[in-house]
Protein backbone atom coordinates (compact mmCIF):
# COMPACT_ATOMS: atom_id res chain seq x y z
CA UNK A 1 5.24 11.13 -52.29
CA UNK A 2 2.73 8.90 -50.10
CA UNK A 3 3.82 6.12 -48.69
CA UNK A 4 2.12 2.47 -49.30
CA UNK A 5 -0.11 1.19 -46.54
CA UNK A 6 1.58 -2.85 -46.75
CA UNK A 7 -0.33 -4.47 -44.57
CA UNK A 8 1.60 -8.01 -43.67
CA UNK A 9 0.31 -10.73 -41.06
CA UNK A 10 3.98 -11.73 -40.42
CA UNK A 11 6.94 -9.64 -38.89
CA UNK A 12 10.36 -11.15 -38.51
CA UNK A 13 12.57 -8.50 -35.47
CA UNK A 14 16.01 -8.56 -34.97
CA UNK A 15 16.17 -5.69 -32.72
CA UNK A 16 15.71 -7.03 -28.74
CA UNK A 17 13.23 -5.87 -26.03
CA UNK A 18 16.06 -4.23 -24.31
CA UNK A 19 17.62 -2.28 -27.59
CA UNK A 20 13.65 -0.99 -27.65
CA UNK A 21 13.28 0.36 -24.46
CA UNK A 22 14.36 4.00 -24.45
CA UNK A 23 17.60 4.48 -22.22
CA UNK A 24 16.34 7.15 -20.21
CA UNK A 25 12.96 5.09 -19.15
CA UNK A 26 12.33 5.63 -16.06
CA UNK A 27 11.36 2.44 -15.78
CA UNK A 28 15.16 1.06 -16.38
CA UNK A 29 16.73 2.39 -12.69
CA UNK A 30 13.65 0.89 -11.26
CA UNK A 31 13.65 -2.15 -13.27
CA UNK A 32 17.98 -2.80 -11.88
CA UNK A 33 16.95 -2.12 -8.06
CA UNK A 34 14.03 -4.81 -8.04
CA UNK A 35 16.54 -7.22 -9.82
CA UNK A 36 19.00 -6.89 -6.90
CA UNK A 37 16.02 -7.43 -4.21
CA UNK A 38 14.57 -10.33 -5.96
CA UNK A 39 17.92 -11.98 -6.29
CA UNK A 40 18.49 -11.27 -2.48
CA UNK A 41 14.73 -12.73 -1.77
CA UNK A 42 15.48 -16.07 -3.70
CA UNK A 43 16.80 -18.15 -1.21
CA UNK A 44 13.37 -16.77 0.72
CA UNK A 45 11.22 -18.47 -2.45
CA UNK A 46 13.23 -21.57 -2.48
CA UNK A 47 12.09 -22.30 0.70
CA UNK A 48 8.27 -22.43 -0.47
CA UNK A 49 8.45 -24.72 -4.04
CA UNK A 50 9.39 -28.68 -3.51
CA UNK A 51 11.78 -29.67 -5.10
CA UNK A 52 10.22 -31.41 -7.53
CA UNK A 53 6.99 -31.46 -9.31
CA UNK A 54 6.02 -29.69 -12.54
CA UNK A 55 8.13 -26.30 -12.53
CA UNK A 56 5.79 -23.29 -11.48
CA UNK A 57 5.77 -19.43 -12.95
CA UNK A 58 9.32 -17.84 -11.15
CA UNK A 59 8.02 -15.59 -8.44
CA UNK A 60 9.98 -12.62 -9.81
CA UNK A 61 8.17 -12.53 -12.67
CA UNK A 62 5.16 -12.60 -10.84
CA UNK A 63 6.32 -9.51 -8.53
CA UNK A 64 7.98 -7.80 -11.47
CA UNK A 65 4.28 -7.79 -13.05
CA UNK A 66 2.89 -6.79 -10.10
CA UNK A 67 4.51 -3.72 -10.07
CA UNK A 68 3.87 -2.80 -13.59
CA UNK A 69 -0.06 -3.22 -12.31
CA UNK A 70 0.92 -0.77 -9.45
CA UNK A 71 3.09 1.84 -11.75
CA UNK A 72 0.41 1.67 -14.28
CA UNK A 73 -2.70 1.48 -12.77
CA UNK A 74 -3.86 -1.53 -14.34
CA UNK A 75 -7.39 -2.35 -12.84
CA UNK A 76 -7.26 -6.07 -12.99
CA UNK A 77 -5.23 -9.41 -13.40
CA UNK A 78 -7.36 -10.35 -16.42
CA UNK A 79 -6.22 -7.22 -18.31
CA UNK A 80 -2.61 -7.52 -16.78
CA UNK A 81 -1.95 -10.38 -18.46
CA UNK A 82 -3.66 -9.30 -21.54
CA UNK A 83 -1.00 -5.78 -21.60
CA UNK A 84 1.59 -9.15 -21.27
CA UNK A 85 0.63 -10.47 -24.49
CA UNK A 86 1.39 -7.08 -26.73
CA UNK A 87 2.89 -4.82 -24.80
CA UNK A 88 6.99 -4.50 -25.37
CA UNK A 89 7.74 -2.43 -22.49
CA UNK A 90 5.97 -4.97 -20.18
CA UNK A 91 7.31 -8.01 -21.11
CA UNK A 92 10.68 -6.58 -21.07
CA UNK A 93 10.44 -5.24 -17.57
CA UNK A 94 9.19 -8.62 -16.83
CA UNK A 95 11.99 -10.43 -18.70
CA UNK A 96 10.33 -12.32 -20.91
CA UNK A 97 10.92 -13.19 -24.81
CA UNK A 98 9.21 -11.71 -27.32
CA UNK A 99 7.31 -14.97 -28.85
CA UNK A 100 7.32 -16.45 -25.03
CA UNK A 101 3.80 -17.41 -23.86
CA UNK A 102 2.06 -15.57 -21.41
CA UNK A 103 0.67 -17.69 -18.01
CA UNK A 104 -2.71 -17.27 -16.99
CA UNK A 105 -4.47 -14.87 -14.98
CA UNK A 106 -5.75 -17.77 -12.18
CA UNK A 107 -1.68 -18.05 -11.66
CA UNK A 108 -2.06 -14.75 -8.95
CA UNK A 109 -4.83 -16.34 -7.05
CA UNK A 110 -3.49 -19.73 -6.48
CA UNK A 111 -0.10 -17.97 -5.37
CA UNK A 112 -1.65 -15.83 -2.45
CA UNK A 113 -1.32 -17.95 0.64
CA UNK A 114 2.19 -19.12 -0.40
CA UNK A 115 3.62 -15.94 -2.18
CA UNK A 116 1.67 -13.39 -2.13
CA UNK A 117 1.37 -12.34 1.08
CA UNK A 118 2.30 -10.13 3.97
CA UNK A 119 5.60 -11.94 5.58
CA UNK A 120 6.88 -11.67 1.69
CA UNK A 121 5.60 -8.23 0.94
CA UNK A 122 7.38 -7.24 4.49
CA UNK A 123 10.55 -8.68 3.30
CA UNK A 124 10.38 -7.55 0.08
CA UNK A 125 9.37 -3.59 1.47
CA UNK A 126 12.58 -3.71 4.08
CA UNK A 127 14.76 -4.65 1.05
CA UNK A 128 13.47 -1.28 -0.83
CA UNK A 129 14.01 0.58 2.83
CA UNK A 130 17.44 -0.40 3.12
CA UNK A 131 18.24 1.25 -0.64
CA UNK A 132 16.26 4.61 0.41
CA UNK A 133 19.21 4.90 3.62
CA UNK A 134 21.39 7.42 2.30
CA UNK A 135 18.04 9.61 1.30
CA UNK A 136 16.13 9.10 4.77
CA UNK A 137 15.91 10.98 8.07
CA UNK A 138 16.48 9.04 11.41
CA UNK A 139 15.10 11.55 13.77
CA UNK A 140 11.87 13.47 12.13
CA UNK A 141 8.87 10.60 11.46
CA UNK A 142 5.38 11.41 10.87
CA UNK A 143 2.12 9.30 11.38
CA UNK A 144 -1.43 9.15 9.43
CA UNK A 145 -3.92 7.00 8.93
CA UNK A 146 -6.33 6.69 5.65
CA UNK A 147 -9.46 4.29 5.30
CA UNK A 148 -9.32 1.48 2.64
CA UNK A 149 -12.79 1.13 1.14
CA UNK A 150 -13.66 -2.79 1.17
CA UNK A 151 -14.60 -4.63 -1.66
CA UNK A 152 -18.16 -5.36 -0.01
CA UNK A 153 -21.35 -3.52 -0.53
CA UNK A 154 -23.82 -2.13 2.02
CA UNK A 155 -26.53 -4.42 1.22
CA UNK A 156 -24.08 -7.37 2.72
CA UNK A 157 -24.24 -5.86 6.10
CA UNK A 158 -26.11 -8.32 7.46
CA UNK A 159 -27.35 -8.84 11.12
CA UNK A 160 -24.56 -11.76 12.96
CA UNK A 161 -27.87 -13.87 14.29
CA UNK A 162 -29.55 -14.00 11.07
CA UNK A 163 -32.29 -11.66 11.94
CA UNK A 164 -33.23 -8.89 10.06
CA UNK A 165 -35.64 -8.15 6.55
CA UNK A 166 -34.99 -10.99 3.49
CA UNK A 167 -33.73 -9.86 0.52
CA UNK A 168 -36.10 -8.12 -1.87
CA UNK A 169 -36.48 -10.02 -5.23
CA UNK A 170 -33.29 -8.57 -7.38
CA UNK A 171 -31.21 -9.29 -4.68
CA UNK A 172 -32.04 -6.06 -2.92
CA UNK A 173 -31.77 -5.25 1.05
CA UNK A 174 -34.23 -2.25 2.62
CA UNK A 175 -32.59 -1.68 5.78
CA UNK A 176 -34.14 1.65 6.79
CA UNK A 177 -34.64 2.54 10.25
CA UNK A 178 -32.50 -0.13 10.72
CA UNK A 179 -29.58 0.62 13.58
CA UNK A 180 -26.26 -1.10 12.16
CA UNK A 181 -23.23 -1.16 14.24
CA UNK A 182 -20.42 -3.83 14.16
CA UNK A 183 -21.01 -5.03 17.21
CA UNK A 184 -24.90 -6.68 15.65
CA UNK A 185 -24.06 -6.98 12.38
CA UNK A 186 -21.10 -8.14 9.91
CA UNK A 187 -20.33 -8.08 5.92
CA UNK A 188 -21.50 -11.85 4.11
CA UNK A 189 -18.93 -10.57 1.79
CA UNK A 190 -15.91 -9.52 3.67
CA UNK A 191 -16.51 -10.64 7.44
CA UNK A 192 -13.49 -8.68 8.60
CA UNK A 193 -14.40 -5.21 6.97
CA UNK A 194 -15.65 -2.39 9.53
CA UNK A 195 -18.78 -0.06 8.98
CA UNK A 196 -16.82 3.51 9.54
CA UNK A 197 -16.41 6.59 8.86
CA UNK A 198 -13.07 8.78 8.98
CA UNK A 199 -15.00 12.20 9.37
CA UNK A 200 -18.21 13.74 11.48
CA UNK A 201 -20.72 14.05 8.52
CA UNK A 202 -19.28 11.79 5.70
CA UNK A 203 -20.76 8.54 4.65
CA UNK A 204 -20.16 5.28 6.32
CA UNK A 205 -18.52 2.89 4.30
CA UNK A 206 -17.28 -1.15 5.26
CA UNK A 207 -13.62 -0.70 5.29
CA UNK A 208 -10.32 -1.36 6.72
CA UNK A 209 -7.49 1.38 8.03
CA UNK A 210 -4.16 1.57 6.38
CA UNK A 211 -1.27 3.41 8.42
CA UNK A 212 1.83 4.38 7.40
CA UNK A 213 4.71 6.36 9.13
CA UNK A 214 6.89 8.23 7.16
CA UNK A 215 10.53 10.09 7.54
CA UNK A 216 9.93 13.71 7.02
CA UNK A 217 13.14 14.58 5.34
CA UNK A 218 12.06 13.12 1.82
CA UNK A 219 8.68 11.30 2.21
CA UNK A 220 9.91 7.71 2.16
CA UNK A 221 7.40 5.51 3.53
CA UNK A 222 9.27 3.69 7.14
CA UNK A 223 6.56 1.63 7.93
CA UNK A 224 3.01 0.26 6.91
CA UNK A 225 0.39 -1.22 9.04
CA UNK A 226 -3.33 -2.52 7.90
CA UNK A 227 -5.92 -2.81 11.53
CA UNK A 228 -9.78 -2.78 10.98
CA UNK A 229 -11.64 0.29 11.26
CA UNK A 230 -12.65 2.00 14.99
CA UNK A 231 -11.94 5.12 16.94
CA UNK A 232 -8.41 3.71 18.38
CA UNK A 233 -6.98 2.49 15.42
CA UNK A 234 -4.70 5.31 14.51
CA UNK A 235 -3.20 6.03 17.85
CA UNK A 236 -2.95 2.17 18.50
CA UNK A 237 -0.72 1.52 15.24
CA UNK A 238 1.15 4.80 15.69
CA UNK A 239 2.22 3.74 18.82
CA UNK A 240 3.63 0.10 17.18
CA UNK A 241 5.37 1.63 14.72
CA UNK A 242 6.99 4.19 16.85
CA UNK A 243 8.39 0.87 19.36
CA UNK A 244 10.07 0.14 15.99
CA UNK A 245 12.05 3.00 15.90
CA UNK A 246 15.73 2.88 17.07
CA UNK A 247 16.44 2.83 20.76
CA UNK A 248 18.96 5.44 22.23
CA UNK A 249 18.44 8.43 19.72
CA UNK A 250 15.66 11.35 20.39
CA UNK A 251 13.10 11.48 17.72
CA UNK A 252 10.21 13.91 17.03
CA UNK A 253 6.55 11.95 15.46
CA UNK A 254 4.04 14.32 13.85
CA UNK A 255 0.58 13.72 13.33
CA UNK A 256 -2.63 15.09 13.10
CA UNK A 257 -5.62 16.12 15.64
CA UNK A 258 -6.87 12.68 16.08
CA UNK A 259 -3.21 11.74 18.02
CA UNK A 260 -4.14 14.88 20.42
CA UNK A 261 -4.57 12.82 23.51
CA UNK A 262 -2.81 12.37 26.99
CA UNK A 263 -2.60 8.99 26.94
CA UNK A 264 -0.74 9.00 23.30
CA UNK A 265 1.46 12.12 24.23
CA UNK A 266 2.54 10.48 27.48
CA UNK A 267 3.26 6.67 25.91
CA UNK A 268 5.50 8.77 23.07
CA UNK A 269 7.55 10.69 25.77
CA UNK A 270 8.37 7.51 27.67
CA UNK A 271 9.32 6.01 24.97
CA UNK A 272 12.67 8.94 24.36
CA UNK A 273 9.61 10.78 21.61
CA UNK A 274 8.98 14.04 21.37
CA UNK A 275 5.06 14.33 20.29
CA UNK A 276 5.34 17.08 17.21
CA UNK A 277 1.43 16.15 16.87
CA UNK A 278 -1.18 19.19 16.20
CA UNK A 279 -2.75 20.76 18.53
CA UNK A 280 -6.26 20.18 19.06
CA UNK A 281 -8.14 22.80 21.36
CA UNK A 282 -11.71 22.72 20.19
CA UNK A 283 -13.64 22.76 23.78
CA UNK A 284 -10.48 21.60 25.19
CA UNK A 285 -6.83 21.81 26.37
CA UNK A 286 -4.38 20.41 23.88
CA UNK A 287 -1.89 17.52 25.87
CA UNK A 288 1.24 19.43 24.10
CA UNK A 289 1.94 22.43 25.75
CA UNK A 290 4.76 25.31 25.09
CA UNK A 291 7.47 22.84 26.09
CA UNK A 292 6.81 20.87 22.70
CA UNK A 293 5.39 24.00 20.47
CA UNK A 294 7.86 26.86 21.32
CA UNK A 295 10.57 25.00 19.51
CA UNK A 296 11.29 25.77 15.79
CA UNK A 297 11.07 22.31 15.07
CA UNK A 298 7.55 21.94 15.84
CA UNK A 299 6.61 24.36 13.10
CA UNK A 300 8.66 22.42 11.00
CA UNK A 301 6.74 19.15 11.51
CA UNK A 302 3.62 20.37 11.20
CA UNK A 303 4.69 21.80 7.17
CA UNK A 304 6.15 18.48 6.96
CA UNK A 305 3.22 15.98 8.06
CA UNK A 306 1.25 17.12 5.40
CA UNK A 307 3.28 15.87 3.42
CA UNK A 308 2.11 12.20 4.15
CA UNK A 309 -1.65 12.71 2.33
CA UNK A 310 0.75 12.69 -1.24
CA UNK A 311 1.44 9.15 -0.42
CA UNK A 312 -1.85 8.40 0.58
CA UNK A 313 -2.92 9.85 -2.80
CA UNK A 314 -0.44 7.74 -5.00
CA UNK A 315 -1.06 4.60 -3.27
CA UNK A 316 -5.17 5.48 -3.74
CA UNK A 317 -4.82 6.83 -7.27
CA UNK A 318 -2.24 5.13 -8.93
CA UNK A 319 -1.82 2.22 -7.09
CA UNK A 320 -5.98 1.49 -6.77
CA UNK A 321 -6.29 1.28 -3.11
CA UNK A 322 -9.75 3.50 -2.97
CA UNK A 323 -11.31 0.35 -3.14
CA UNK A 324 -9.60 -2.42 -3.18
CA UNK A 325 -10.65 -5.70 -4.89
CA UNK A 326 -9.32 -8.62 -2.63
CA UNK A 327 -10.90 -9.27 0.76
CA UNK A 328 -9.02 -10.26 4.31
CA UNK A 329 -7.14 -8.50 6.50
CA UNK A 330 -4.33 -10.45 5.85
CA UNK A 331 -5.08 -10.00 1.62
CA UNK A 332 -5.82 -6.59 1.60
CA UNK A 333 -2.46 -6.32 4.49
CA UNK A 334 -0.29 -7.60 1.96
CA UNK A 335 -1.70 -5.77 -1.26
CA UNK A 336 -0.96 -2.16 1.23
CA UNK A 337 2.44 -3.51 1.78
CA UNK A 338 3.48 -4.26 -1.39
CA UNK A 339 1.91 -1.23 -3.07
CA UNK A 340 4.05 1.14 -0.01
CA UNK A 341 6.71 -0.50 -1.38
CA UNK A 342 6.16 0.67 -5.12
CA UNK A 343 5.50 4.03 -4.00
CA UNK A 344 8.99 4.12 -2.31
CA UNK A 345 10.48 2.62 -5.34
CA UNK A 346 9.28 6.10 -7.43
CA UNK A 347 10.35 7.92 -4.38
CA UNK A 348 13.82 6.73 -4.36
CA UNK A 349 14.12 6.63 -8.39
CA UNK A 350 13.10 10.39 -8.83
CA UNK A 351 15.77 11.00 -5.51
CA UNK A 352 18.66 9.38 -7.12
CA UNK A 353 18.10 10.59 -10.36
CA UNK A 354 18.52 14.31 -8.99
CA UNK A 355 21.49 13.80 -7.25
């Protein structure tokens, strides 16, 4: 027998957001660790809100939404907050009612100097670190670097001393035959995006350069870094990061071609390092010889090092860091952060559910 199609304007639940959400959601182990770092982070907000005043949008809720952007891919704030107004699983996750009003979008920008930015995102990344312990290695690490496309075009590469063609009508800019280098001209948009390119024979792009390092035993992300673009930028912040690591234990770093160098091979051994980086001997002697490479463990690096481009692709691809749509170092720092720190999260969800 068919079934009526009652259409009805009202609907009166009895059922919670929490009774809905399915009890194997992976969303629900997830969901109890960022609880217990956002209660540990509280005194940390207290410090920025007065005392009094009118009473401002709790900053978990703002980072609990955050995530869900992250996990879900959600391309913007406006449409965030419009998944907010219907969607079940995200205003549970959140924590809010299920007749509670939603804020506004214009909430996330006015929150970026005070909240939403890197010191926080730092804190709130070493919080997910210290839950990933039991799962991490303290000896193998490996390095990379990946450009961050900027949100700024071509056509606002401008010369620094105002010189240059005007803008076509349309807004356009003909720069042919043009030479543009960073040193003569900047972005109007973005000042602090670079003009680079990772590889010989790809296209230039304004950008910055995200580096992570990252334990090789079950891909946790250690460390993140954000420079601007140029040729030094990936040995530079490899080298930071590794002065991070614990003093008094041997450790092995892995990385690429690019950290091929006998400057970066010798800094790494005097720091107690041994340099598990590939070799590069195109027209040239590799600075890691047979003392490094003759050692099992060097083979296994070099499987394991790969292993870094997955994160680079889930942070990219999932997380929307192709091209990211805030501008700064110090924005764009903070988004790289925070969005490590979600990766991890689905790292360390997937690793405790197996065990």
């Amino acid at each position: 027998m068919r079934g009526d199609d009652n259409q009805q304007e009202g609907m009166f639940s009895y059922i919670s957001p929490e009774k809905r959400v399915p009890a194997d959601h992976p969303l629900r182990a997830i969901r109890k660790m960022v609880d217990e770092i956002l209660k540990e982070m509280s005194p940390q907000f207290g410090k920025l809100y007065s005392d009094v005043g009118r009473p401002s949008i709790a900053p978990e809720r703002l980072f609990r939404s955050l995530l869900l952007q992250i996990f879900y891919s959600v391309r913007s704030e406006r449409m965030l907050i419009e998944q907010l107004q219907y969607n079940l699983l995200f205003r549970w996750f959140v924590g809010m009612e299920m007749d509670e009003v939603v804020w506004n979008h214009a909430v996330y920008s006015k929150n970026r100097e005070r909240l939403l930015n890197e010191e926080i995102a730092a804190s709130f990344f070493a919080r997910v670190l210290e839950r990933a312990r039991p799962f991490m290695s303290d000896e193998h690490f490996t390095v990379d670097g990946t450009l961050i496309e900027a949100w700024a075009s071509h056509k606002s590469f401008r010369p620094k001393d105002g010189s240059g063609k005007p803008p076509e009508p349309g807004g356009d800019v003909d720069f042919r035959g043009e030479k543009r280098k960073n040193q003569t001209h900047e972005s109007s948009t973005d000042p602090e995006a670079r003009l680079w390119t990772k590889s010989r024979g790809s296209q230039a792009k304004l950008s910055y350069m995200g580096h992570v390092m990252m334990e090789n035993r079950n891909g946790l992300l250690v460390q993140t870094f954000l420079t601007e673009a140029h040729g030094r930028a990936e040995r530079d912040a490899a080298l930071l990061m590794a002065e991070a690591l614990p003093a008094g234990k041997r450790a092995t770093l892995g990385g690429d071609k690019n950290y091929d160098t006998k400057e970066f091979v010798r800094e790494l051994r005097g720091m107690n390092i041994t340099p598990h980086v590939a070799q590069n001997t195109t027209n040239r002697r590799s600075a890691v010889d047979e003392r490094t490479t003759r050692h099992a463990g060097y083979e296994v690096s070099q499987r394991k090092r790969k292993r870094v481009e997955q994160s680079f692709g889930w942070m990219k691809m999932v997380g929307m860091l192709r091209k990211v749509k805030l501008r700064g170092i110090q924005k764009v720092g903070w988004l790289f952060t925070f969005t490590g720190a979600a990766y991890n999260l689905c790292r360390l969800r997937n690793l405790m559910a197996g065990t």
